[in-house]
Protein backbone atom coordinates (compact mmCIF):
# COMPACT_ATOMS: atom_id res chain seq x y z
CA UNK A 1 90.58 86.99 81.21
CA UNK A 2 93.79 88.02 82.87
CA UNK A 3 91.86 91.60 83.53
CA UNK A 4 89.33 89.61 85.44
CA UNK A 5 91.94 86.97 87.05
CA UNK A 6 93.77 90.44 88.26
CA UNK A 7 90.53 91.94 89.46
CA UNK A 8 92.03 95.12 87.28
CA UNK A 9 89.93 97.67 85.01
CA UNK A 10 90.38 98.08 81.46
CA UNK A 11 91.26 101.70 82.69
CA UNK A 12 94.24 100.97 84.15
CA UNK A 13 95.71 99.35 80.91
CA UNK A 14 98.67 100.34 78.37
CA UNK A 15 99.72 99.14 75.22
CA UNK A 16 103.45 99.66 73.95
CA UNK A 17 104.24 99.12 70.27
CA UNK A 18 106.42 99.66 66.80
CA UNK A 19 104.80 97.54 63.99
CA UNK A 20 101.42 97.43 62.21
CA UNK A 21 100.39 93.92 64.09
CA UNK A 22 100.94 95.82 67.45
CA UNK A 23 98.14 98.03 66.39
CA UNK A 24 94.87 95.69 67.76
CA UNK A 25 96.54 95.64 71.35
CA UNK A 26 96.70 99.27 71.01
CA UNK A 27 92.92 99.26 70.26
CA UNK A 28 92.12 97.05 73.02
CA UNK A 29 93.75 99.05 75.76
CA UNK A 30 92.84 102.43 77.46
CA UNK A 31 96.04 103.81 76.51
CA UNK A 32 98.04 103.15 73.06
CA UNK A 33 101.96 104.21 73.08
CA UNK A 34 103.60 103.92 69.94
CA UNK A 35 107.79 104.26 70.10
CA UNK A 36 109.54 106.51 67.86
CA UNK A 37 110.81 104.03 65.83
CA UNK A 38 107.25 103.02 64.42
CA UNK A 39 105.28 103.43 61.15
CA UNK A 40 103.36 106.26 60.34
CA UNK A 41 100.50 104.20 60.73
CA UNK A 42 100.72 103.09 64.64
CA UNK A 43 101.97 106.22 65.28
CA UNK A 44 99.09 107.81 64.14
CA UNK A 45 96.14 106.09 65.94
CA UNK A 46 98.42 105.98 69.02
CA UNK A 47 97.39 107.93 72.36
CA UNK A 48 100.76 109.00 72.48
CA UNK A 49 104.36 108.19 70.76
CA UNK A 50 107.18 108.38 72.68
CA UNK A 51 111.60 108.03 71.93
CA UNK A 52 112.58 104.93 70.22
CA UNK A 53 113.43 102.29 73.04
CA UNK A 54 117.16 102.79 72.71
CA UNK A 55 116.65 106.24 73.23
CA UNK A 56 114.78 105.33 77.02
CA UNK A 57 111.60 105.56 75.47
CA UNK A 58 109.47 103.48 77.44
CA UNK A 59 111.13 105.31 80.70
CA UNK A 60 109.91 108.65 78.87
CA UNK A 61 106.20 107.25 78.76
CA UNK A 62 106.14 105.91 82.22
CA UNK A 63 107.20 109.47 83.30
CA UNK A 64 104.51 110.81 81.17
CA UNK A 65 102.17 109.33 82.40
CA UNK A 66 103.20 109.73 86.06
CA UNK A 67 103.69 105.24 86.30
CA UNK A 68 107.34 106.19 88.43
């Protein structure tokens, strides 16, 4: 709903998680980030895992993927 409030595409979308109940938002957007910190198990279906948040690690994935 919000995707179609926002007139945005599914594309565009990025998911940011550390626990086993972050994993279905992971699913449901184009791109899946799992922090450092995680489980083995997000970590492993995640498009990409980056540092641990006190380590700047969503700054890292935003420079990764070229958002700043």
């Amino acid at each position: 709903m919000l995707l179609d409030y926002l007139h945005a595409d599914i594309k565009d979308t990025y998911a940011f998680g550390d626990a086993k109940v972050d994993i279905p938002m992971l699913e449901k957007c184009a791109v899946g980030v799992a922090m450092a910190s995680g489980g083995d198990e997000i970590k492993s279906m995640a498009d990409y895992v980056t540092d641990g948040v006190d380590e700047d690690g969503l700054y890292h994935a935003f420079q990764h993927f070229h958002l700043i």
